[in-house]
PDB file of N, CA and C in Angstrom:
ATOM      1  N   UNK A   1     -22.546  -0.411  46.692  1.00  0.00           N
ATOM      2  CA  UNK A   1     -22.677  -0.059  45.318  1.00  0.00           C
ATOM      3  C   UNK A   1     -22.548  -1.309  44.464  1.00  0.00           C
ATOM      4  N   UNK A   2     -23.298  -1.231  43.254  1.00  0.00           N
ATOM      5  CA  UNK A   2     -23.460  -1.834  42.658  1.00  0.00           C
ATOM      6  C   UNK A   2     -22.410  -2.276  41.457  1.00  0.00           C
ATOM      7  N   UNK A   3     -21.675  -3.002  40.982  1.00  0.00           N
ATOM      8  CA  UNK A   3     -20.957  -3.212  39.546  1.00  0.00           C
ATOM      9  C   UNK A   3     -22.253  -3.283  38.620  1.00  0.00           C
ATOM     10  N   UNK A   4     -22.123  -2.620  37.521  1.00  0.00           N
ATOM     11  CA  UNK A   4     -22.949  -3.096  36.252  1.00  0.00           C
ATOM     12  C   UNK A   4     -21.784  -3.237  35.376  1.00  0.00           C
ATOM     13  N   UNK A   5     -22.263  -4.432  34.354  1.00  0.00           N
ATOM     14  CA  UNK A   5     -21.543  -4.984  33.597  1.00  0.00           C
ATOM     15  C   UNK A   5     -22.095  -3.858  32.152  1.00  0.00           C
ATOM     16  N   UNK A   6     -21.479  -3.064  31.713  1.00  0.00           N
ATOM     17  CA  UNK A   6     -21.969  -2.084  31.163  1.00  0.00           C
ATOM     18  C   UNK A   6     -20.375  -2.872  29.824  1.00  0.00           C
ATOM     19  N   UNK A   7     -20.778  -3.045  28.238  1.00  0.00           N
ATOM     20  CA  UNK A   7     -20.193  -3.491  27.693  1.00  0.00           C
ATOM     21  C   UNK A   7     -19.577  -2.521  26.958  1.00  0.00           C
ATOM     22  N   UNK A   8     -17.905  -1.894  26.510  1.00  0.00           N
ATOM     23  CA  UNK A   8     -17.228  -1.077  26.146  1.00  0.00           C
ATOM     24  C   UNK A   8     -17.592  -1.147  24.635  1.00  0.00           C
ATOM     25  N   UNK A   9     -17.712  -0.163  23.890  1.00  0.00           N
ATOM     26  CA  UNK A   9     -17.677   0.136  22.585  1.00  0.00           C
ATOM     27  C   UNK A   9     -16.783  -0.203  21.916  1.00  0.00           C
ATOM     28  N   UNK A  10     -17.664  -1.410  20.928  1.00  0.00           N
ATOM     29  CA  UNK A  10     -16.557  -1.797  20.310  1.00  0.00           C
ATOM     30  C   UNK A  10     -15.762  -1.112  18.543  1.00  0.00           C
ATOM     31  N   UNK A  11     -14.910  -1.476  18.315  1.00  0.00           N
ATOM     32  CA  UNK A  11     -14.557  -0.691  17.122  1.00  0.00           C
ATOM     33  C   UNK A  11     -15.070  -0.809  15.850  1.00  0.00           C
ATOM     34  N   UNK A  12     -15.656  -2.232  15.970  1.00  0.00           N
ATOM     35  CA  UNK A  12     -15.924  -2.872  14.917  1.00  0.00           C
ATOM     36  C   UNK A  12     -17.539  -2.348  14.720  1.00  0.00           C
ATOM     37  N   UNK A  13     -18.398  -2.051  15.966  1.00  0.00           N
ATOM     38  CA  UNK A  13     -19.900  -1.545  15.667  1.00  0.00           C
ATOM     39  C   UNK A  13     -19.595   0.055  15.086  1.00  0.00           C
ATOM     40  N   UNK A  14     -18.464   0.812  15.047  1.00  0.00           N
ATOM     41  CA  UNK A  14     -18.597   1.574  15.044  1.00  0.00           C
ATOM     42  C   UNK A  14     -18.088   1.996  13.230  1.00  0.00           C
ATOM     43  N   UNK A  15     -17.740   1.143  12.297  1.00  0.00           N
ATOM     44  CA  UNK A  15     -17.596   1.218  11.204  1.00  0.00           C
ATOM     45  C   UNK A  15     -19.174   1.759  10.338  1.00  0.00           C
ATOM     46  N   UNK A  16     -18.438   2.104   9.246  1.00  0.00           N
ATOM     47  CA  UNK A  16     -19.495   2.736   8.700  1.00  0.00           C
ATOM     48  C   UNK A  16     -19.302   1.615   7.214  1.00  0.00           C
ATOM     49  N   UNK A  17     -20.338   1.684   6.652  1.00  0.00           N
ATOM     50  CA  UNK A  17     -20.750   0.372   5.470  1.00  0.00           C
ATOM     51  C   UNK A  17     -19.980   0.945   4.105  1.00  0.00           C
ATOM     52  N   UNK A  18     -19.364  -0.320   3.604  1.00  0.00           N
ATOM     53  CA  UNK A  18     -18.726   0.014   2.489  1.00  0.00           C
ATOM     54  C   UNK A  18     -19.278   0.344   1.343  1.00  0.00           C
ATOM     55  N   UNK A  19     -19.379   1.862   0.463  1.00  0.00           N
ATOM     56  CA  UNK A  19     -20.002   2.148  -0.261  1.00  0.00           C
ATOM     57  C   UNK A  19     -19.333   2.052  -1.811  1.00  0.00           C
ATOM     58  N   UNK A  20     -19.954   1.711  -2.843  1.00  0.00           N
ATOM     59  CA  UNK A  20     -19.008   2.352  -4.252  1.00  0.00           C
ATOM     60  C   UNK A  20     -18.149   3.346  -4.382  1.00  0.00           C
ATOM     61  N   UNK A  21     -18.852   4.730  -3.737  1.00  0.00           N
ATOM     62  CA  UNK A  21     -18.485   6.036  -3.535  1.00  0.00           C
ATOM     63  C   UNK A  21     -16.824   5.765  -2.844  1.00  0.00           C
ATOM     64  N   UNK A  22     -16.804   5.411  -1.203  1.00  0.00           N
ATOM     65  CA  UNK A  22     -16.171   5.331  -0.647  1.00  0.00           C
ATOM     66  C   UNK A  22     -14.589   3.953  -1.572  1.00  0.00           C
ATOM     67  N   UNK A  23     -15.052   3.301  -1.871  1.00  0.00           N
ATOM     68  CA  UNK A  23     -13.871   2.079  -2.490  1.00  0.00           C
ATOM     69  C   UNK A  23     -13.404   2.968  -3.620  1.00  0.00           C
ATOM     70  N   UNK A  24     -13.816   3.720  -4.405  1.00  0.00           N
ATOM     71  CA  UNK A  24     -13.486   4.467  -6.005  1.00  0.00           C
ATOM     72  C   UNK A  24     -12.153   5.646  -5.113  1.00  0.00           C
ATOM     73  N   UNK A  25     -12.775   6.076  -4.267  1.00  0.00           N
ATOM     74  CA  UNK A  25     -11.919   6.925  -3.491  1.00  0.00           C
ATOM     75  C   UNK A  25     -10.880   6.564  -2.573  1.00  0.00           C
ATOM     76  N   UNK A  26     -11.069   5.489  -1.886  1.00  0.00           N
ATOM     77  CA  UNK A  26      -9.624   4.787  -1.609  1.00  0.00           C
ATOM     78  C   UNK A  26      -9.009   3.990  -2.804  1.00  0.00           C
ATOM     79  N   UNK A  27      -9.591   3.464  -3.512  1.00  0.00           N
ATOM     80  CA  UNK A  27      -8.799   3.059  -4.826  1.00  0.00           C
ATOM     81  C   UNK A  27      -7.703   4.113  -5.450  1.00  0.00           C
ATOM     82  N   UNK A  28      -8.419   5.630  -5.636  1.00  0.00           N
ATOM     83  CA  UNK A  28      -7.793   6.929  -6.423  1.00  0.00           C
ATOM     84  C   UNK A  28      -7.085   6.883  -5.058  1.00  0.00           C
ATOM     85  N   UNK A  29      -6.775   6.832  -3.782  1.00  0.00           N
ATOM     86  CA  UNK A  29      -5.637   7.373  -3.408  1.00  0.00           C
ATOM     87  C   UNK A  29      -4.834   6.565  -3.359  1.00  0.00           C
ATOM     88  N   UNK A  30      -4.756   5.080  -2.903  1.00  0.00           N
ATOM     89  CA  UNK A  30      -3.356   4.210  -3.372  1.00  0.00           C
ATOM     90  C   UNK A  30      -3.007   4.187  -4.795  1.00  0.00           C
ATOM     91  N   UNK A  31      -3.664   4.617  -5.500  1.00  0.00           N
ATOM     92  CA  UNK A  31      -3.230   4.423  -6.911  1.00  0.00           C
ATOM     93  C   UNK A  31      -2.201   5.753  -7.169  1.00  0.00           C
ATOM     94  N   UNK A  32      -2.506   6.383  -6.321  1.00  0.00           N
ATOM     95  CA  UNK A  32      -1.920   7.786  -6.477  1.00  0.00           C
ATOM     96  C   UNK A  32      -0.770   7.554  -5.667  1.00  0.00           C
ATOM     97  N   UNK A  33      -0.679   7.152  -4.512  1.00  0.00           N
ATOM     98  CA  UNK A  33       0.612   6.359  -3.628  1.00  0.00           C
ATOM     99  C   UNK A  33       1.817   5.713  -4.564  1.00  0.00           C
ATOM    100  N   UNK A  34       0.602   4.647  -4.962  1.00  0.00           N
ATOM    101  CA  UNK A  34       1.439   3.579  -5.947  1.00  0.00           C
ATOM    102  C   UNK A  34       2.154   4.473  -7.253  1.00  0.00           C
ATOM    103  N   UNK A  35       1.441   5.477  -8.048  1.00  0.00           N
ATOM    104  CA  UNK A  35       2.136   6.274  -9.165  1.00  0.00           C
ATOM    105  C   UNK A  35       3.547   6.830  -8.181  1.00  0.00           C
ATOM    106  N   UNK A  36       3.437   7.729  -7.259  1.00  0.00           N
ATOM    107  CA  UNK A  36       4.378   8.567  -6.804  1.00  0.00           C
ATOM    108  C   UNK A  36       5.533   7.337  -6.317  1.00  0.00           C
ATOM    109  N   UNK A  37       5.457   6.069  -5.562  1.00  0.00           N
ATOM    110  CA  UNK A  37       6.060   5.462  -5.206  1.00  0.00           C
ATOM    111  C   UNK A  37       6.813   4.811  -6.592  1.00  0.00           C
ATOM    112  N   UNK A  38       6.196   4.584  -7.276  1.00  0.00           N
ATOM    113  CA  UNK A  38       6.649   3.962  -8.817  1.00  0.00           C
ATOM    114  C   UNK A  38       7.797   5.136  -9.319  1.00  0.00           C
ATOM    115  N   UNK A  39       7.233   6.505  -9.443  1.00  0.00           N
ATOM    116  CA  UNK A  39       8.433   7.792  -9.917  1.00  0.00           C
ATOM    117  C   UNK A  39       9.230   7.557  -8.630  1.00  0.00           C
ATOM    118  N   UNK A  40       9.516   7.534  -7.240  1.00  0.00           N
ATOM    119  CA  UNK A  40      10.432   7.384  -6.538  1.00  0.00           C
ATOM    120  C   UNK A  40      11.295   6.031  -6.844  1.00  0.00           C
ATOM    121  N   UNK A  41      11.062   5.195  -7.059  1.00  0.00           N
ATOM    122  CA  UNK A  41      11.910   3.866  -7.540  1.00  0.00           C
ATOM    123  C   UNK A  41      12.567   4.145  -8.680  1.00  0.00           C
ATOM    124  N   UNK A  42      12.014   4.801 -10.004  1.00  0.00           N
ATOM    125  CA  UNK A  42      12.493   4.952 -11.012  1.00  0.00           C
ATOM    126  C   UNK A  42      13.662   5.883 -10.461  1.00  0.00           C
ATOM    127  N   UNK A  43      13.609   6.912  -9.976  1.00  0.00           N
ATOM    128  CA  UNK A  43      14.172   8.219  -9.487  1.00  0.00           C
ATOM    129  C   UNK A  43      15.451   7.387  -8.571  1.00  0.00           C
ATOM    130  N   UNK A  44      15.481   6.433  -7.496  1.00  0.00           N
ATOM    131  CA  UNK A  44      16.436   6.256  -6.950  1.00  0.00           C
ATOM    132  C   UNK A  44      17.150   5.195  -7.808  1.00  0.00           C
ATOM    133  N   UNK A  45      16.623   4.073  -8.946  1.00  0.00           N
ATOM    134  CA  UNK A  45      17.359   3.454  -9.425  1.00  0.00           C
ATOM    135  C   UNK A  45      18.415   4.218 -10.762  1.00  0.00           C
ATOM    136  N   UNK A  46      17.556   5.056 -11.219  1.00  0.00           N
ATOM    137  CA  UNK A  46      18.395   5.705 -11.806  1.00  0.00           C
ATOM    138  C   UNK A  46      19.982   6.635 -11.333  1.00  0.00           C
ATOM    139  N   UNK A  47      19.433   7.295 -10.122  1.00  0.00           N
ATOM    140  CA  UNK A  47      20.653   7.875  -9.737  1.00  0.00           C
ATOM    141  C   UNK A  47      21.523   6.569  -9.113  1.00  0.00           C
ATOM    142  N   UNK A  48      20.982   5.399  -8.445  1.00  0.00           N
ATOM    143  CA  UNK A  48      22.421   4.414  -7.881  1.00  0.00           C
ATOM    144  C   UNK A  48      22.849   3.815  -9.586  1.00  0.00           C
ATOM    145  N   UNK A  49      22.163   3.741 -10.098  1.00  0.00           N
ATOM    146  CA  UNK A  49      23.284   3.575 -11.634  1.00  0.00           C
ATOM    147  C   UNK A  49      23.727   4.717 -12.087  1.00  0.00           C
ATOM    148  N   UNK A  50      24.046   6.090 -11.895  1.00  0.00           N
ATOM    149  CA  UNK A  50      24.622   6.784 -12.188  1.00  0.00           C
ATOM    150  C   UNK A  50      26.106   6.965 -11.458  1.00  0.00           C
ATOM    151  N   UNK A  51      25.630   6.817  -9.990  1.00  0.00           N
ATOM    152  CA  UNK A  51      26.798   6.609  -8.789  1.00  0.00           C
ATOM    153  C   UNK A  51      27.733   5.639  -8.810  1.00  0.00           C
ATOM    154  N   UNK A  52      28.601   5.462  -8.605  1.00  0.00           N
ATOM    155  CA  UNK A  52      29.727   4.622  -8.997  1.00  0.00           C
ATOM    156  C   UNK A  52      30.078   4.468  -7.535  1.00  0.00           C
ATOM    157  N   UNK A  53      30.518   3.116  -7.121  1.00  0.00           N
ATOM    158  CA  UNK A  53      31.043   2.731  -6.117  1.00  0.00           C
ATOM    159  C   UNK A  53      32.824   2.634  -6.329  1.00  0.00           C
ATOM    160  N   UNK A  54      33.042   3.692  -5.445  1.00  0.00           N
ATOM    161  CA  UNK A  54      34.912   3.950  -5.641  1.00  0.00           C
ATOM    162  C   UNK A  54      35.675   3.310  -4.584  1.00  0.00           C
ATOM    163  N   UNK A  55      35.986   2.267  -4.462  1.00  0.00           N
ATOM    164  CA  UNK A  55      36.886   1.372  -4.105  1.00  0.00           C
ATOM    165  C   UNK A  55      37.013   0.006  -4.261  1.00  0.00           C
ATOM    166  N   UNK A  56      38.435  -0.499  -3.870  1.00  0.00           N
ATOM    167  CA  UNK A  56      39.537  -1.400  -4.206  1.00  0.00           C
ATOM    168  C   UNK A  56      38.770  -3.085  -3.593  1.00  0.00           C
ATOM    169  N   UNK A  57      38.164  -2.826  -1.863  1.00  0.00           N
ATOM    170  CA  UNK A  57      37.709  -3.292  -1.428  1.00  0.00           C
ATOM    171  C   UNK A  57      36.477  -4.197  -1.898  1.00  0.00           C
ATOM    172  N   UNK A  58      36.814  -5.634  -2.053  1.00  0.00           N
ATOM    173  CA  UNK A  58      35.501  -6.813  -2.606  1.00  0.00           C
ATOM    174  C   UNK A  58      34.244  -6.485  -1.615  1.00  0.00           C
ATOM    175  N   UNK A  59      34.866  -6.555  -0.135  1.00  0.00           N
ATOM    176  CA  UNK A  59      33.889  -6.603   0.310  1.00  0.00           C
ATOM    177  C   UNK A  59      32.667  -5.075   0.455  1.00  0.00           C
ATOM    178  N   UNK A  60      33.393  -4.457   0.346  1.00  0.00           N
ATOM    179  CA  UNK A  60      32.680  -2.909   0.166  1.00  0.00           C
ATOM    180  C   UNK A  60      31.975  -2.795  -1.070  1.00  0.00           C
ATOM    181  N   UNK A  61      32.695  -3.581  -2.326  1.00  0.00           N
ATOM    182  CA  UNK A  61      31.670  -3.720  -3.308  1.00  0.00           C
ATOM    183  C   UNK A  61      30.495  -4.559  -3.614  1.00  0.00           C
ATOM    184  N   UNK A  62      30.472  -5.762  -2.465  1.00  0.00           N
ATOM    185  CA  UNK A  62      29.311  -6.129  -2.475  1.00  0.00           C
ATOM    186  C   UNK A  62      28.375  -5.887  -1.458  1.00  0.00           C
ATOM    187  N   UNK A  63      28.446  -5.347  -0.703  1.00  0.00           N
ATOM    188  CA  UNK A  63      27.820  -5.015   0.480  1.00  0.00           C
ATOM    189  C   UNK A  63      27.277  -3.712  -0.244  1.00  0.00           C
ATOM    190  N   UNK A  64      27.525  -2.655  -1.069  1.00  0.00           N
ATOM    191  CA  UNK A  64      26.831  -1.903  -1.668  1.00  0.00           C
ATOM    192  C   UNK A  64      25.982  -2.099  -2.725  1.00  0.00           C
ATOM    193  N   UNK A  65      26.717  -3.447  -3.438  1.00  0.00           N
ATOM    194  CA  UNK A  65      25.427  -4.160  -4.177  1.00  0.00           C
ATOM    195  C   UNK A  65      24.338  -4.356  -3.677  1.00  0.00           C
ATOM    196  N   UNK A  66      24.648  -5.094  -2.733  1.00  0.00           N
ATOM    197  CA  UNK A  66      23.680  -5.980  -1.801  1.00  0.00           C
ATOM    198  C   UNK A  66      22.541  -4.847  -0.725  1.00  0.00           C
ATOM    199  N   UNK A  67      22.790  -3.733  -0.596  1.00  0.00           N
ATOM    200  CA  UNK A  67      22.174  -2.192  -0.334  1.00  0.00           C
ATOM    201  C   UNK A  67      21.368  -2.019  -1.388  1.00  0.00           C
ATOM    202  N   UNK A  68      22.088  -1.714  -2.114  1.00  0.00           N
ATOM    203  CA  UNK A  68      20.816  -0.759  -3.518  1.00  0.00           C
ATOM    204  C   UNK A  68      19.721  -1.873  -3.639  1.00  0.00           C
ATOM    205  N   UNK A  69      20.674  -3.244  -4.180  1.00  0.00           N
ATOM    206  CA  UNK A  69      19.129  -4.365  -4.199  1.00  0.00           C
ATOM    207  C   UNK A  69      18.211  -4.270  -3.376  1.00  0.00           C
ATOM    208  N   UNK A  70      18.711  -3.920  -1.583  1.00  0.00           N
ATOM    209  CA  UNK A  70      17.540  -4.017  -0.517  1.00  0.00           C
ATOM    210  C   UNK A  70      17.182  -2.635  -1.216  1.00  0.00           C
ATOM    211  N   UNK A  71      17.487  -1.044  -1.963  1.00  0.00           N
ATOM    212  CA  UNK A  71      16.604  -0.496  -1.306  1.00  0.00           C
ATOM    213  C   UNK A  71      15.637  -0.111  -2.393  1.00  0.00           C
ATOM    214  N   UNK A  72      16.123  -0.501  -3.253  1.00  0.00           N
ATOM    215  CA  UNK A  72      14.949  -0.469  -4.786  1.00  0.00           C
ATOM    216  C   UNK A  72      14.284  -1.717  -4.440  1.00  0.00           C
ATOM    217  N   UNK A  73      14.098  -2.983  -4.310  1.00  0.00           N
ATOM    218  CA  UNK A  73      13.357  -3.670  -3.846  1.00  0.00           C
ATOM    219  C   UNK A  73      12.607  -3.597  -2.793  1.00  0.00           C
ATOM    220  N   UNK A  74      12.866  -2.760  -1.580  1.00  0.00           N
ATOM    221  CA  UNK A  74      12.021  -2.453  -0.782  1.00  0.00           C
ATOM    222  C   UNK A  74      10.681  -1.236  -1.677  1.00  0.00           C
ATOM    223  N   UNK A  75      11.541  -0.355  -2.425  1.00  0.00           N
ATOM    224  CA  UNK A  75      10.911   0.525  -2.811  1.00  0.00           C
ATOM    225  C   UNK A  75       9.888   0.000  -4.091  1.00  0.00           C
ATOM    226  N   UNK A  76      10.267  -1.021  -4.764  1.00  0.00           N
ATOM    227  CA  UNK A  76       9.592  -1.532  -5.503  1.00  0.00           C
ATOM    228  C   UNK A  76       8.280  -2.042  -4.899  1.00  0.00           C
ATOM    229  N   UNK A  77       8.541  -3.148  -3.782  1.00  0.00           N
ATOM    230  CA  UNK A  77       7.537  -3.855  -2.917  1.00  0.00           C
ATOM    231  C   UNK A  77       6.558  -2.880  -2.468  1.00  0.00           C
ATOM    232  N   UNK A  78       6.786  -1.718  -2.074  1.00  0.00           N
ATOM    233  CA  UNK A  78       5.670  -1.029  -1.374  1.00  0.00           C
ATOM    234  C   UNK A  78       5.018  -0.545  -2.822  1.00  0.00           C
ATOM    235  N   UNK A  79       5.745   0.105  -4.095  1.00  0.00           N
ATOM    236  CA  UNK A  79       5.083   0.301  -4.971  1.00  0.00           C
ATOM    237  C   UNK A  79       3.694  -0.514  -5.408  1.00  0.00           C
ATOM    238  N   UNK A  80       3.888  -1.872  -5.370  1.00  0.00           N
ATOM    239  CA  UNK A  80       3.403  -3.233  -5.666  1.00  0.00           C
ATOM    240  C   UNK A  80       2.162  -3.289  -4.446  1.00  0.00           C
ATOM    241  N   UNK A  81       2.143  -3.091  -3.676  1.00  0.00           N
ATOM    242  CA  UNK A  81       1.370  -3.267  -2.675  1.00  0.00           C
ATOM    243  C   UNK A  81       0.360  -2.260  -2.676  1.00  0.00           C
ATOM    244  N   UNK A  82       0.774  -1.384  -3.012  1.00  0.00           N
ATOM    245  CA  UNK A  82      -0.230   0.228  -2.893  1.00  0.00           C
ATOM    246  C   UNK A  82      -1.547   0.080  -4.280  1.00  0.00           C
ATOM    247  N   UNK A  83      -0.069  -0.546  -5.103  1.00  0.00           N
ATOM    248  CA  UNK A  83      -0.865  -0.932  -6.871  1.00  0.00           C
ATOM    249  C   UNK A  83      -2.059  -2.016  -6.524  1.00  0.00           C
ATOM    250  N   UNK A  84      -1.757  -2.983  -5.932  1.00  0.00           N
ATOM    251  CA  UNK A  84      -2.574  -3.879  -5.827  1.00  0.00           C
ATOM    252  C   UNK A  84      -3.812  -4.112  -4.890  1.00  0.00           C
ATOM    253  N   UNK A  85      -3.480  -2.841  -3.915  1.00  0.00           N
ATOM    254  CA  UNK A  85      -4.168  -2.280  -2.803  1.00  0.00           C
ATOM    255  C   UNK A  85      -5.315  -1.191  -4.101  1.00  0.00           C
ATOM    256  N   UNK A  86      -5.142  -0.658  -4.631  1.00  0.00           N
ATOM    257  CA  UNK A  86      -5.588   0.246  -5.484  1.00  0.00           C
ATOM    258  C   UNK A  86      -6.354  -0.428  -6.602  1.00  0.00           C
ATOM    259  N   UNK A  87      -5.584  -1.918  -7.370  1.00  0.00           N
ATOM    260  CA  UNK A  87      -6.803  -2.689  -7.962  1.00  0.00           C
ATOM    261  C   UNK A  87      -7.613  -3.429  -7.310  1.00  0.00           C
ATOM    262  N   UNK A  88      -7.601  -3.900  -6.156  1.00  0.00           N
ATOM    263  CA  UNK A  88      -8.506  -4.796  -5.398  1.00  0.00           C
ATOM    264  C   UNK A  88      -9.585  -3.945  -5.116  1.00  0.00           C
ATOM    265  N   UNK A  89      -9.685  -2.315  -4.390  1.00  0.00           N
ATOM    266  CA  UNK A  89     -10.782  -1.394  -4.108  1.00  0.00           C
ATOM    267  C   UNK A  89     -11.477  -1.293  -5.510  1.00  0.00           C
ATOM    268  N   UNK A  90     -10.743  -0.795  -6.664  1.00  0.00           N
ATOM    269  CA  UNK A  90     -11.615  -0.550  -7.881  1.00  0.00           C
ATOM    270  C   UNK A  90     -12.205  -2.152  -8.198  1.00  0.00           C
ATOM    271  N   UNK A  91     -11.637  -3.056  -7.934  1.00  0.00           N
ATOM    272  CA  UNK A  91     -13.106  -4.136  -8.230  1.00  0.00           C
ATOM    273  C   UNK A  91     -13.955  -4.551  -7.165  1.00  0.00           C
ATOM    274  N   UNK A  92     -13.582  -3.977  -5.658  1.00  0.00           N
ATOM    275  CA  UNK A  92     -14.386  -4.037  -5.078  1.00  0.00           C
ATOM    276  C   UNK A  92     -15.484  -3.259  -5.231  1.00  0.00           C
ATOM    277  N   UNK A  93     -15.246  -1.848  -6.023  1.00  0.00           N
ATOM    278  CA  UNK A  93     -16.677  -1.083  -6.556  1.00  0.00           C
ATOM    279  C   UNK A  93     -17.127  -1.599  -7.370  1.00  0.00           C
ATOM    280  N   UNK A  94     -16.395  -2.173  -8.537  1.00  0.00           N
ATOM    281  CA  UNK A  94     -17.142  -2.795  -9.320  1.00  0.00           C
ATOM    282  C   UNK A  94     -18.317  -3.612  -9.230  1.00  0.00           C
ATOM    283  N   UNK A  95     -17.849  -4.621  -8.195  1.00  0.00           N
ATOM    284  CA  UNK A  95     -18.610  -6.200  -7.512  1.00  0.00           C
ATOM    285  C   UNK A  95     -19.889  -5.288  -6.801  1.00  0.00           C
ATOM    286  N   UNK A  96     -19.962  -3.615  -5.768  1.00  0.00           N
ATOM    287  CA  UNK A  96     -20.673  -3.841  -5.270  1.00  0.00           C
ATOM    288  C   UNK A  96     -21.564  -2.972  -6.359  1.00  0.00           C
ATOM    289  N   UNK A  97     -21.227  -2.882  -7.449  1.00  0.00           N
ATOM    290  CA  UNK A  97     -22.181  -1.681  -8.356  1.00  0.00           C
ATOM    291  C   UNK A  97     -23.002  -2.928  -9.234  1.00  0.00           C
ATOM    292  N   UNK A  98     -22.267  -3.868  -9.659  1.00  0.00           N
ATOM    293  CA  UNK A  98     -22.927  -5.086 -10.272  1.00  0.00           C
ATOM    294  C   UNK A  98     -24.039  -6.010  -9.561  1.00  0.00           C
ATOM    295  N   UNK A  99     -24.024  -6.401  -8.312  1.00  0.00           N
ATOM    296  CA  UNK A  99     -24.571  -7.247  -7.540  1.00  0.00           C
ATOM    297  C   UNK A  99     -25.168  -6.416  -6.473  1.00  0.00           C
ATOM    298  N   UNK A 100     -26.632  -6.922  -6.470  1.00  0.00           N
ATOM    299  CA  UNK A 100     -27.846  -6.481  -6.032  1.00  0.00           C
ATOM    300  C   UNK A 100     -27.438  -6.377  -4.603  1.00  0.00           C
ATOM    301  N   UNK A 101     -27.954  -5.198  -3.961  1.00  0.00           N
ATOM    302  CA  UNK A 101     -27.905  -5.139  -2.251  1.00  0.00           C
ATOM    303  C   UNK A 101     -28.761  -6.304  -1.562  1.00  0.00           C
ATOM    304  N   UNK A 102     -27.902  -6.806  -0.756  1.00  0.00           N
ATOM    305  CA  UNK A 102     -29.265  -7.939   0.123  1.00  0.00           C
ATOM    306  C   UNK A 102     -29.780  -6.774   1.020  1.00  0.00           C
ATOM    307  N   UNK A 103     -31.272  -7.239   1.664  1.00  0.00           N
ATOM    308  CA  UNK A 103     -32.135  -6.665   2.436  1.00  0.00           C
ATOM    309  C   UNK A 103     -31.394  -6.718   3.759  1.00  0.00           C
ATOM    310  N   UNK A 104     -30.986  -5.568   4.034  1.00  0.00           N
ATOM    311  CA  UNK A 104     -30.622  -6.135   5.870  1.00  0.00           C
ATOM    312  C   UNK A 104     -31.602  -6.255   7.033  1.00  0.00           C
ATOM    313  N   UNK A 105     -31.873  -7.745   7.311  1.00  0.00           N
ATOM    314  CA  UNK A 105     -32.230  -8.024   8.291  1.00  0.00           C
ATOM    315  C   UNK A 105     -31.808  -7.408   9.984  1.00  0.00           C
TER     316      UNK A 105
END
């Protein structure tokens, strides 16, 4: 028997072409990520400034500082990312609604 060198499907032939349609619509859903993630940051920074850290202990009081900073800053960062994930698609529709299709060869 024979081996044939028969070449596996790759992932990358199997994409489909980036349309206006398609970027406007991943744009509207990180933007929609990014809103809800934005009300969750507001939502947890507000309640850790409502919460009061109750004890005597230095080091317990900064180690809970040093918490909330990681977790509103984490929560901020992904906000930021989704946002910016969400303006980069809306000017990627823009760019492809402005500028002429090349002929594909």
């Amino acid at each position: 028997m024979t081996e044939e060198n028969i070449p596996a499907p790759s992932p990358l032939s199997d994409r489909k072409p980036a349309t206006p349609l398609r970027a406007i619509l991943g744009s509207a859903i990180a933007g929609g990520f990014a809103f809800a993630l934005w009300r969750l940051t507001e939502a947890i920074a507000i309640q850790m400034a409502l919460t009061k850290v109750v004890s005597d202990n230095m080091i317990v009081m900064r180690m809970s500082s040093a918490i909330r900073t990681l977790v509103i800053g984490l929560s901020a960062m992904a906000t930021g990312i989704f946002a910016v994930a969400a303006l980069g698609l809306l000017l990627l529709c823009i760019q492809m609604l402005v500028t002429p299709k090349k002929a594909e060869s």
